[in-house]
C-alpha atoms as a PDB file:
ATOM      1  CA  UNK A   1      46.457   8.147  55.476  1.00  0.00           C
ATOM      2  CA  UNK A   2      45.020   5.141  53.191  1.00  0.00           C
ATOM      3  CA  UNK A   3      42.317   5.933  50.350  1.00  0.00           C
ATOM      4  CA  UNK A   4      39.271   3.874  51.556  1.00  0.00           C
ATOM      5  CA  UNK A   5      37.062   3.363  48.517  1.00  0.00           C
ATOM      6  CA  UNK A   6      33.814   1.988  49.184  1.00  0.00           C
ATOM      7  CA  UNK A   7      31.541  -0.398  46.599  1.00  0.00           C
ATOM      8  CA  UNK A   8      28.024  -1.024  47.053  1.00  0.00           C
ATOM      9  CA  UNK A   9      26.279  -3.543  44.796  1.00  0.00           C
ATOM     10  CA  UNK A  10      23.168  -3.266  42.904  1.00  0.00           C
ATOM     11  CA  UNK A  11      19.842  -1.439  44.065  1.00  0.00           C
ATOM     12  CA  UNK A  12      17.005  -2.955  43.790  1.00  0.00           C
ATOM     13  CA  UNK A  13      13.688  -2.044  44.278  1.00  0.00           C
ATOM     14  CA  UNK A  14      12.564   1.175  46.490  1.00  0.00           C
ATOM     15  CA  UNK A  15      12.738  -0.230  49.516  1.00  0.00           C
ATOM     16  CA  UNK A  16      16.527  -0.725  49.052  1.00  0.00           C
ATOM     17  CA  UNK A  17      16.765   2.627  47.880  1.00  0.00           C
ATOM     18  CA  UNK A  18      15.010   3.743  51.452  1.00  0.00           C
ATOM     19  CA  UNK A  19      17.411   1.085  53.352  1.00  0.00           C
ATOM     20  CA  UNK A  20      20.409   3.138  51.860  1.00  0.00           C
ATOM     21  CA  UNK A  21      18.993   5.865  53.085  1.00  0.00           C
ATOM     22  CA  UNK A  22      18.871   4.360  56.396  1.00  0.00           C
ATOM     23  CA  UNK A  23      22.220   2.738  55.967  1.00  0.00           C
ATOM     24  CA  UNK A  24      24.402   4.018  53.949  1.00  0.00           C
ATOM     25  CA  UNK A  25      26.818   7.155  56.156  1.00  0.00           C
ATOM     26  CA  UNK A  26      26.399   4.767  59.241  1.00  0.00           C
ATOM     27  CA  UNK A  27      28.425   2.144  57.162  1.00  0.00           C
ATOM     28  CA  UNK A  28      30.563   4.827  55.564  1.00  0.00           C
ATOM     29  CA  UNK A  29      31.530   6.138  59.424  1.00  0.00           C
ATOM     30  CA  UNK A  30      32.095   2.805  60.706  1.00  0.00           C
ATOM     31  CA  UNK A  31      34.713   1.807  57.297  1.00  0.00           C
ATOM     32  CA  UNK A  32      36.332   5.426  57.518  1.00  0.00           C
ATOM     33  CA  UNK A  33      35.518   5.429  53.644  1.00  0.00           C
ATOM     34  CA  UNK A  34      36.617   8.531  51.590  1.00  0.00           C
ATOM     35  CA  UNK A  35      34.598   8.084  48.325  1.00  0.00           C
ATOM     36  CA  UNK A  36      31.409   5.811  47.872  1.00  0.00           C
ATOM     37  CA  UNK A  37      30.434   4.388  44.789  1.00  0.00           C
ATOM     38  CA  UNK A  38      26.678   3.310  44.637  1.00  0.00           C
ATOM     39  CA  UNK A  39      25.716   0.435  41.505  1.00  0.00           C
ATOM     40  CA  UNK A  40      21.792   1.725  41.054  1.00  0.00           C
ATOM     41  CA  UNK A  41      21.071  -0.169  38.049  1.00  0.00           C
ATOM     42  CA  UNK A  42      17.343  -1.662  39.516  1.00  0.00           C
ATOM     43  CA  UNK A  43      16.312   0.944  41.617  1.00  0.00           C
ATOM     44  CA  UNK A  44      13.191   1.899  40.009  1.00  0.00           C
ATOM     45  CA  UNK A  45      11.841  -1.905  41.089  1.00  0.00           C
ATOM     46  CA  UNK A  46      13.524  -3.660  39.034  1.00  0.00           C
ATOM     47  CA  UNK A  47      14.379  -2.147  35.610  1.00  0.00           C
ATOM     48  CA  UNK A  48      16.082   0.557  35.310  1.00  0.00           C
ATOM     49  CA  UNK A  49      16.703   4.325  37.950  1.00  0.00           C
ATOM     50  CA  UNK A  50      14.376   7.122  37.879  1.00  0.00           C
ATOM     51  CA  UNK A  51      15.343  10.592  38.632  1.00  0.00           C
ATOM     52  CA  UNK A  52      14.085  10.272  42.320  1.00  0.00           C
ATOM     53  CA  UNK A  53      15.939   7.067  42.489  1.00  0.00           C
ATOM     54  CA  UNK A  54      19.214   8.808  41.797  1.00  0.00           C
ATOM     55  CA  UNK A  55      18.516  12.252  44.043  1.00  0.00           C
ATOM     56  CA  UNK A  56      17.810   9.722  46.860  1.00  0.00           C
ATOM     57  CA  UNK A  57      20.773   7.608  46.201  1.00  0.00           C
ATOM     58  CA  UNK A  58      23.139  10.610  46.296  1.00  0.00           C
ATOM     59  CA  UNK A  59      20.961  11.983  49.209  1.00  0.00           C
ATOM     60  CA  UNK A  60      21.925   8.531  51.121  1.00  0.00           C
ATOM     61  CA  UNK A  61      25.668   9.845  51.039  1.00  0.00           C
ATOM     62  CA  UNK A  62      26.739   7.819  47.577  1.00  0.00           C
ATOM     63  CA  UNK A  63      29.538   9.980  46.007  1.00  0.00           C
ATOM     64  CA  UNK A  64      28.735   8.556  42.611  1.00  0.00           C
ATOM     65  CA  UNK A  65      26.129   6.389  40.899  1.00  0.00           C
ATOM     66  CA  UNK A  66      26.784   3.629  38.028  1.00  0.00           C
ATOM     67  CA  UNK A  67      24.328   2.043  36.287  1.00  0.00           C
ATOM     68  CA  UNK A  68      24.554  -1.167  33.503  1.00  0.00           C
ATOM     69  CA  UNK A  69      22.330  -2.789  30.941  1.00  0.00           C
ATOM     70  CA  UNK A  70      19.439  -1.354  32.328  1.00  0.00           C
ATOM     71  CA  UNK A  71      20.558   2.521  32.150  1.00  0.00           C
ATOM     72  CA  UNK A  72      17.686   3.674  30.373  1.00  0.00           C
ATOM     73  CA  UNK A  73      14.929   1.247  31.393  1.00  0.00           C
ATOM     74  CA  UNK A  74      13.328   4.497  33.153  1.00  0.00           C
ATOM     75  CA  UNK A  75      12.307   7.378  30.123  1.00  0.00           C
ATOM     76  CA  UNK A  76      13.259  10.122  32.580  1.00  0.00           C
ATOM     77  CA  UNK A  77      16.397   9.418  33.760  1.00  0.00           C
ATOM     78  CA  UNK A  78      18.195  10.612  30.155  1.00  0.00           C
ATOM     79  CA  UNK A  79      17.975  14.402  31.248  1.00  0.00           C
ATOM     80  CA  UNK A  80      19.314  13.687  34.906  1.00  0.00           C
ATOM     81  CA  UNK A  81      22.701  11.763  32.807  1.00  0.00           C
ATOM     82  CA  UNK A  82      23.287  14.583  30.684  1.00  0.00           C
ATOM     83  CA  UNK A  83      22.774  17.456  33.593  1.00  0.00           C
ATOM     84  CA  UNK A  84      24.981  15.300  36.206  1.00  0.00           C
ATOM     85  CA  UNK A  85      27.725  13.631  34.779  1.00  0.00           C
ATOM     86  CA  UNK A  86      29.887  14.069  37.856  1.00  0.00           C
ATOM     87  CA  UNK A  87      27.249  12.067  39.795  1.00  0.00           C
ATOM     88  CA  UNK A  88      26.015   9.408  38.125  1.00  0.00           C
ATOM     89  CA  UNK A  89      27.642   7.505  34.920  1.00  0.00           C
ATOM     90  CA  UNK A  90      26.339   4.699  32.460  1.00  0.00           C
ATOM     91  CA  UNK A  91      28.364   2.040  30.786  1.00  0.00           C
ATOM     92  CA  UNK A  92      30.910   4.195  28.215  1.00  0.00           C
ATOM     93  CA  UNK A  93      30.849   0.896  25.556  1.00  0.00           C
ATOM     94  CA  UNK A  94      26.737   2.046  25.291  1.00  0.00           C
ATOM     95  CA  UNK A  95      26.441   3.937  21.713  1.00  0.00           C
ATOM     96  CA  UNK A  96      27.759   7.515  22.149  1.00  0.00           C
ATOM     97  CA  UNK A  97      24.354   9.223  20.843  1.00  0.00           C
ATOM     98  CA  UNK A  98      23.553   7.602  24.196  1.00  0.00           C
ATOM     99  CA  UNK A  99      22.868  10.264  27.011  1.00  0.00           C
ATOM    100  CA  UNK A 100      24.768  10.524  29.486  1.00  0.00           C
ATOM    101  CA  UNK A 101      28.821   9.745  30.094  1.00  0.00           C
ATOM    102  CA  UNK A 102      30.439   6.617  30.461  1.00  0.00           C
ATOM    103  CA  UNK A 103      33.360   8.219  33.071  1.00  0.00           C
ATOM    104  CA  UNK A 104      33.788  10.843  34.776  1.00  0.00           C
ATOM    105  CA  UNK A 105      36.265  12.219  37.657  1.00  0.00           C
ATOM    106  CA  UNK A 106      36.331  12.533  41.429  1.00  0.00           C
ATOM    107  CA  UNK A 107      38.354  14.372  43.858  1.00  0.00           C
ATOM    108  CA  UNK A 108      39.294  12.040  46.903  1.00  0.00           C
ATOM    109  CA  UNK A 109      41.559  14.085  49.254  1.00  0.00           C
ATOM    110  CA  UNK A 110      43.285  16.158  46.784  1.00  0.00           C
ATOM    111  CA  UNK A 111      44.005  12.660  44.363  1.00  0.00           C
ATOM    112  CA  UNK A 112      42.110  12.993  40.815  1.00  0.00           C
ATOM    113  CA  UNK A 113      40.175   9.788  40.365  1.00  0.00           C
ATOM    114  CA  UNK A 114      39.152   8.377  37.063  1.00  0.00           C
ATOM    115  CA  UNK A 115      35.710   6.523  37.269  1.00  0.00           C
ATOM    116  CA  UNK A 116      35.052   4.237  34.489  1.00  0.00           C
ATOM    117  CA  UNK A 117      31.416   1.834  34.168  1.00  0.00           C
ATOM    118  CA  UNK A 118      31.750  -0.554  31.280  1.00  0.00           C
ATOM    119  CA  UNK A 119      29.447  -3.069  30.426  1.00  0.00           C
ATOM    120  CA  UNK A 120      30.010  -6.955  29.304  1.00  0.00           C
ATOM    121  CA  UNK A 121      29.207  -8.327  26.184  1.00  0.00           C
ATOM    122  CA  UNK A 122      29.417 -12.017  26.715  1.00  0.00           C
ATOM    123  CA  UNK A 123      25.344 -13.401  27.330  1.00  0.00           C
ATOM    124  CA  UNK A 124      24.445  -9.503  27.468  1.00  0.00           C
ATOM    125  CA  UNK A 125      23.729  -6.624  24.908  1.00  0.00           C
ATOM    126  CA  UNK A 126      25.853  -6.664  22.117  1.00  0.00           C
ATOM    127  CA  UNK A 127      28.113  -3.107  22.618  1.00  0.00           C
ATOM    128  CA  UNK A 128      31.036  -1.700  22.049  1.00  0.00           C
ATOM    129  CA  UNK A 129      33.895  -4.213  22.924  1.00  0.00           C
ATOM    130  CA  UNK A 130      34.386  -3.337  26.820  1.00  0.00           C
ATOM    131  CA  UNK A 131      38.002  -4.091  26.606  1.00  0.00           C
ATOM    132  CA  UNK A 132      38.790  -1.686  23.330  1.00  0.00           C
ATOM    133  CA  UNK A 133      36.775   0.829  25.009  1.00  0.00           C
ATOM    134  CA  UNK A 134      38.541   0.430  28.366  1.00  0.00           C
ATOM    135  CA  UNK A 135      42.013   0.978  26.443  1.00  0.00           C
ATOM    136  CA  UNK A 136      40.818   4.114  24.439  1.00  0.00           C
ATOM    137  CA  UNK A 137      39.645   5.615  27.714  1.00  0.00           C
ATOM    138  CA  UNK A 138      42.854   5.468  29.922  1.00  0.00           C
ATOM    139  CA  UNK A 139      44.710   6.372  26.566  1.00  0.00           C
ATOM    140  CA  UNK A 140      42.834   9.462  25.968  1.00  0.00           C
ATOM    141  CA  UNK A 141      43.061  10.616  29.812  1.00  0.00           C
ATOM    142  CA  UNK A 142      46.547   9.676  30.189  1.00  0.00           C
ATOM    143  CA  UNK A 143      48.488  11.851  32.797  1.00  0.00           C
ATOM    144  CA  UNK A 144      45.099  13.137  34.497  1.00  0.00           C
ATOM    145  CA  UNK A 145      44.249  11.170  36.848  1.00  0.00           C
ATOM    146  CA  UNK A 146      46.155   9.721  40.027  1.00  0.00           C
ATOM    147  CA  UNK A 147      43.980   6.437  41.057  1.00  0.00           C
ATOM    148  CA  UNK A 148      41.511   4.717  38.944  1.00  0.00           C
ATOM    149  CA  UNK A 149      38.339   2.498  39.218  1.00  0.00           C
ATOM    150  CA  UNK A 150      36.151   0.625  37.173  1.00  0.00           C
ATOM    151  CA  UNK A 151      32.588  -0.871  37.675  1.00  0.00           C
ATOM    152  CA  UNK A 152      32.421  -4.039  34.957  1.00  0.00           C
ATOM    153  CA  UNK A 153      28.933  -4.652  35.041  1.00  0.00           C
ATOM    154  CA  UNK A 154      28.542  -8.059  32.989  1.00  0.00           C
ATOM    155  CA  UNK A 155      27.012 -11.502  33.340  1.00  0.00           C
ATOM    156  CA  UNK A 156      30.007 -13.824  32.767  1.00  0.00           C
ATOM    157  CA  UNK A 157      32.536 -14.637  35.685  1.00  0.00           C
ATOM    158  CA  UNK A 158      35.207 -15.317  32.919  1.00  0.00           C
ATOM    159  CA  UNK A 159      35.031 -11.866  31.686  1.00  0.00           C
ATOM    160  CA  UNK A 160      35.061 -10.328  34.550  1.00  0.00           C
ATOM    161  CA  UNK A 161      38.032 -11.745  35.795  1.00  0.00           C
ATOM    162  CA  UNK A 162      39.887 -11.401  32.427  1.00  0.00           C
ATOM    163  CA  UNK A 163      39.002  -7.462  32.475  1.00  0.00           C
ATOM    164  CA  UNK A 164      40.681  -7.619  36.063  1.00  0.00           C
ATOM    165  CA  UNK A 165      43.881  -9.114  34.729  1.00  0.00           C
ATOM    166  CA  UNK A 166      43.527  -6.855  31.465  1.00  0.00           C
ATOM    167  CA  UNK A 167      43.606  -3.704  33.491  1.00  0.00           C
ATOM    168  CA  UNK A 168      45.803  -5.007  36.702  1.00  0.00           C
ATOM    169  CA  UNK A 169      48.544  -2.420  37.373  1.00  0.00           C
ATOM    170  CA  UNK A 170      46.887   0.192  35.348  1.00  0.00           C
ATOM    171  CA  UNK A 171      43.425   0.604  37.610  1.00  0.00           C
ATOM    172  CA  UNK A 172      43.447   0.590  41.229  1.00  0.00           C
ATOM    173  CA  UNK A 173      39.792  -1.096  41.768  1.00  0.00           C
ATOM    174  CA  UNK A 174      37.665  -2.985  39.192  1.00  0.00           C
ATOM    175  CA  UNK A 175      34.655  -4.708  40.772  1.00  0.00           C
ATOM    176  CA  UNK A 176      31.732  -6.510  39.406  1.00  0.00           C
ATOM    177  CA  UNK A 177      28.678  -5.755  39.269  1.00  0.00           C
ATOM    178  CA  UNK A 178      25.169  -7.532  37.714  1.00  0.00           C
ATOM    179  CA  UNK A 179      24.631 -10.872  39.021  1.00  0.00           C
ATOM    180  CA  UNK A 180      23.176  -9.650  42.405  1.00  0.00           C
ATOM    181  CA  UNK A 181      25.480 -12.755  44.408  1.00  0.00           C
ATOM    182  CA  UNK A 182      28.481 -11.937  46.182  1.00  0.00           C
ATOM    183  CA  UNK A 183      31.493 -13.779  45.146  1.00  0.00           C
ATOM    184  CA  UNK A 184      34.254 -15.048  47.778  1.00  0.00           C
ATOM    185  CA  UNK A 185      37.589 -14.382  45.314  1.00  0.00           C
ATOM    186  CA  UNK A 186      38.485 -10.319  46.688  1.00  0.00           C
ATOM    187  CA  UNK A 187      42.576 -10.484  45.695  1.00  0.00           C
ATOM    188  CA  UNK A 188      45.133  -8.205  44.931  1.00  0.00           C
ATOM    189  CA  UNK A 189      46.434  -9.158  41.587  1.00  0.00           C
ATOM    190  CA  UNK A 190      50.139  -9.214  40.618  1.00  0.00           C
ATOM    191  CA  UNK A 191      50.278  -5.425  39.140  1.00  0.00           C
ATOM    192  CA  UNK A 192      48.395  -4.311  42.663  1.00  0.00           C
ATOM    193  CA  UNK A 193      44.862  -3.635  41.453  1.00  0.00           C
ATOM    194  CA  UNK A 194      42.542  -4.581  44.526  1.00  0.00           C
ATOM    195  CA  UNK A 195      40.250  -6.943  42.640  1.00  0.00           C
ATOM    196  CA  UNK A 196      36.388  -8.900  43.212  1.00  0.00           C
ATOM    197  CA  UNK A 197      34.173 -10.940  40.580  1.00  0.00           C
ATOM    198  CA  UNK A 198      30.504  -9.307  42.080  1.00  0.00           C
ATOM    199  CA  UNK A 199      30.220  -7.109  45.135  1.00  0.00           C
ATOM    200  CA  UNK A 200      26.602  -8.418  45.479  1.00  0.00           C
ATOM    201  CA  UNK A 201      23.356  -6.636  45.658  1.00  0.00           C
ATOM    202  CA  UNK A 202      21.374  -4.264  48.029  1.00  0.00           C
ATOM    203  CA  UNK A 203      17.518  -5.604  48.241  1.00  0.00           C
ATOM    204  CA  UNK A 204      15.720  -8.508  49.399  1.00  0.00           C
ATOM    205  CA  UNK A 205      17.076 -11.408  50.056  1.00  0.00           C
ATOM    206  CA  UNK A 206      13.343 -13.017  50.147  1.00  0.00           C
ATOM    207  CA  UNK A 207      13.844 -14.061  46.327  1.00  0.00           C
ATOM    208  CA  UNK A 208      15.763 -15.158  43.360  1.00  0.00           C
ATOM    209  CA  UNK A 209      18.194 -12.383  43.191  1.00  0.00           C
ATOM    210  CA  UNK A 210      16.173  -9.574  44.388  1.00  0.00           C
ATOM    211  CA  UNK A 211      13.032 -10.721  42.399  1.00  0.00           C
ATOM    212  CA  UNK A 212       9.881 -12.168  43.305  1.00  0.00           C
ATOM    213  CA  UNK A 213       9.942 -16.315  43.328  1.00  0.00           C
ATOM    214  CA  UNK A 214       6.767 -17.208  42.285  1.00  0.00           C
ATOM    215  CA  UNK A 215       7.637 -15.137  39.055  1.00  0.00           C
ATOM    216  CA  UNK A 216      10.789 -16.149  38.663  1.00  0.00           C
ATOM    217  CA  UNK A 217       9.871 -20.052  38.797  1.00  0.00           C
ATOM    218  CA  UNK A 218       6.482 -19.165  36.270  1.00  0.00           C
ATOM    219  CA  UNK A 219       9.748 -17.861  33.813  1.00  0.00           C
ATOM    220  CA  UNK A 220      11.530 -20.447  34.494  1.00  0.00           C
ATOM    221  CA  UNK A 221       9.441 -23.796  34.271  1.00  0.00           C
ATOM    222  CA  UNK A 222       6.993 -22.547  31.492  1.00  0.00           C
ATOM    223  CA  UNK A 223       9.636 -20.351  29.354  1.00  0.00           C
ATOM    224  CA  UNK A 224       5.789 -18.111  29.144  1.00  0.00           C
ATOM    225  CA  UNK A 225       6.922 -14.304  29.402  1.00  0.00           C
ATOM    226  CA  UNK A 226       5.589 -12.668  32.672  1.00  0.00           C
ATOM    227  CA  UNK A 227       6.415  -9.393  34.892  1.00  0.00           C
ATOM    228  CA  UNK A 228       8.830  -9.444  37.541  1.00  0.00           C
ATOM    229  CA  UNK A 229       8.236  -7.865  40.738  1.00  0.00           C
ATOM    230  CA  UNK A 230      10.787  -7.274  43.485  1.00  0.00           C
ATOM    231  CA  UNK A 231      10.589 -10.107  45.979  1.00  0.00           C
ATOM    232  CA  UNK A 232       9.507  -9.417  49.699  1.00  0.00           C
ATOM    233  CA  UNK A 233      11.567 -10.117  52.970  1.00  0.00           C
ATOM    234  CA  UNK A 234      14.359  -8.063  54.695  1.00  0.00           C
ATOM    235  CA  UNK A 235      16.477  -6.017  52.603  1.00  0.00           C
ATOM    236  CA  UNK A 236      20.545  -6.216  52.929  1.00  0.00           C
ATOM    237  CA  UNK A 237      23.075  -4.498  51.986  1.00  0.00           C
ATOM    238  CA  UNK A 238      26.409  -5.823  50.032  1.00  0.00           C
ATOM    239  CA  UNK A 239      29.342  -4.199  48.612  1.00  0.00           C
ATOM    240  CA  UNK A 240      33.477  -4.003  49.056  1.00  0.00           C
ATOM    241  CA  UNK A 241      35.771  -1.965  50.809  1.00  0.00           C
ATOM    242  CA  UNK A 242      39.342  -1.129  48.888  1.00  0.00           C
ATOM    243  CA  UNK A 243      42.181   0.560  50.729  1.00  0.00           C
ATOM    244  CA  UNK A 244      44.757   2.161  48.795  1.00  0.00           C
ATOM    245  CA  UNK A 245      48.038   3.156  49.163  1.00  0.00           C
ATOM    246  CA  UNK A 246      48.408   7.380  50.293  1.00  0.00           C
ATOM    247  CA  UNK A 247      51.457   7.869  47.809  1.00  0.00           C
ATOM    248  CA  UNK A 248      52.173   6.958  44.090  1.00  0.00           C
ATOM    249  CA  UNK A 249      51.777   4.055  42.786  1.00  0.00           C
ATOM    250  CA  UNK A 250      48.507   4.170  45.004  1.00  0.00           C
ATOM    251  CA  UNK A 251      48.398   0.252  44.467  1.00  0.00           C
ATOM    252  CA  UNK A 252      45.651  -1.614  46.425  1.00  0.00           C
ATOM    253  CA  UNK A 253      46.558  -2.654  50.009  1.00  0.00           C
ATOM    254  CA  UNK A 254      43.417  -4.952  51.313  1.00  0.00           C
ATOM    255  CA  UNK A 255      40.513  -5.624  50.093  1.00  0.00           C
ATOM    256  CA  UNK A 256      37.260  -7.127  52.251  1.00  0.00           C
ATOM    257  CA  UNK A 257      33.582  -8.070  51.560  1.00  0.00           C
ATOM    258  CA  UNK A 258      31.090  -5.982  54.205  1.00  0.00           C
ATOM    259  CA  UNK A 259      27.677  -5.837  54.413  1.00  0.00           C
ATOM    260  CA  UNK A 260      25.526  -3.026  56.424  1.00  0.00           C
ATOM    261  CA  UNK A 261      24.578  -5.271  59.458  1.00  0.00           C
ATOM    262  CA  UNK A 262      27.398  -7.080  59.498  1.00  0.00           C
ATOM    263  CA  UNK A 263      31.361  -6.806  58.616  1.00  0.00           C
ATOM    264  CA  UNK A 264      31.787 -10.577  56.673  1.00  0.00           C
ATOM    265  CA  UNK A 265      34.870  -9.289  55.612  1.00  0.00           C
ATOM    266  CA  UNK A 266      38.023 -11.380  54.476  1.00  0.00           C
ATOM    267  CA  UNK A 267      41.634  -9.435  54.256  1.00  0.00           C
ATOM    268  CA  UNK A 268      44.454  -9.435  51.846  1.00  0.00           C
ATOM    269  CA  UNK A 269      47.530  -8.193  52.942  1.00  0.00           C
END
């Protein structure tokens, strides 16, 4: 049977983390998906996870959390990294006093999965080059693993794609994550790694990219520093599904954009 491996963008705000609840094994029966991977970078309302975040994340039926540049915008959340790092990863280019790990591994029907969450660099933090790091990790778990996937949470399209090409034949899935807007460019590259720029976000769609307007327009017309808020209206849900191939090479067979009320999904053979 294919590996279904299912990619839900970025939290944000409670009430998303509630909607999951709501949401999230419905959408997993309907896809058939085998493993769910759950971005939670602004669950806490905006910056950062807390440790309820997280437990309520998994709770919702995610298999594993990733995070991004706001991994430790909650003070409590340091602990949970350390204790579970089979459940919930940060970038691995963040400083390695950082808590927490950067990958981790998964069983999905007897296959060993490498999970990897990087961060960008370009407009973002400055880190640990994503790509260098990238290399040094499938180097130093060489002949461990079976299938591969990577979260690239970064700000720039260009990068994303480039980490895509940079790791096509090697990884099985590398999505985007950050920008909170789903992009329309789900391929299968050359090598057969089942590709998309941004799987999108899951909050309200009431706003500017999950956050409140009326803030983000004060920001942006004044440059005067203010507090965001997450915006109101209905929350939805956005991610990717990746099929895999059962047997070795395990390259990526279709790939398709879904949302929890509706399957917008495009195919690519």
């Amino acid at each position: 049977m294919p590996i279904r491996i299912l990619a839900i963008g970025d939290i944000v705000g409670r009430r998303s983390v509630r909607y999951l609840g709501e949401q999230l094994r419905r959408l997993r029966d309907r896809l058939g998906a085998d493993f769910t991977v759950v971005n939670g970078e602004n669950a806490a309302d905006i910056h950062g996870i807390a440790v309820q975040d997280a437990e309520a994340i998994l709770e919702a039926g995610a298999d594993l959390i990733t995070l991004g540049n706001h991994a430790f915008g909650q003070r409590d959340i340091g602990h949970f990294l350390d204790d579970r790092p089979d459940r919930i990863i940060r970038p691995a280019n963040f400083p390695a006093l950082c808590p927490g790990a950067g990958w981790t591994f998964a069983d999905v029907h007897g296959r060993r999965m490498l999970c990897i969450n990087l961060s960008g660099t370009v407009h973002m933090d400055e880190l640990d080059n994503p790509f260098t790091v990238a290399e040094r990790i499938l180097a130093a778990e060489k002949g461990r693993y079976d299938i591969a996937m990577l979260d690239f949470h970064a700000e720039a399209t260009s990068e994303k794609m480039a980490m895509g090409r940079f790791l096509d034949g090697r990884v099985q899935v590398v999505f985007g994550t950050h920008t909170h807007v789903a992009t329309a460019d789900e391929a299968i590259l050359p090598g057969g790694t089942g590709y998309i720029t941004d799987i999108g976000m899951t909050g309200p769609v009431g706003g500017v990219i999950g956050t409140d307007t009326r803030a983000v327009l004060y920001r942006m017309t004044t440059r005067m520093p203010t507090r965001f808020s997450v915006a109101e209206g209905a929350v939805e849900g956005h991610g990717a599904l990746f099929t895999l191939a059962d047997a070795a090479p395990y390259s990526c067979l279709r790939v398709e954009r879904v949302d929890a009320q509706e399957e917008r999904s495009r195919a690519h053979p």
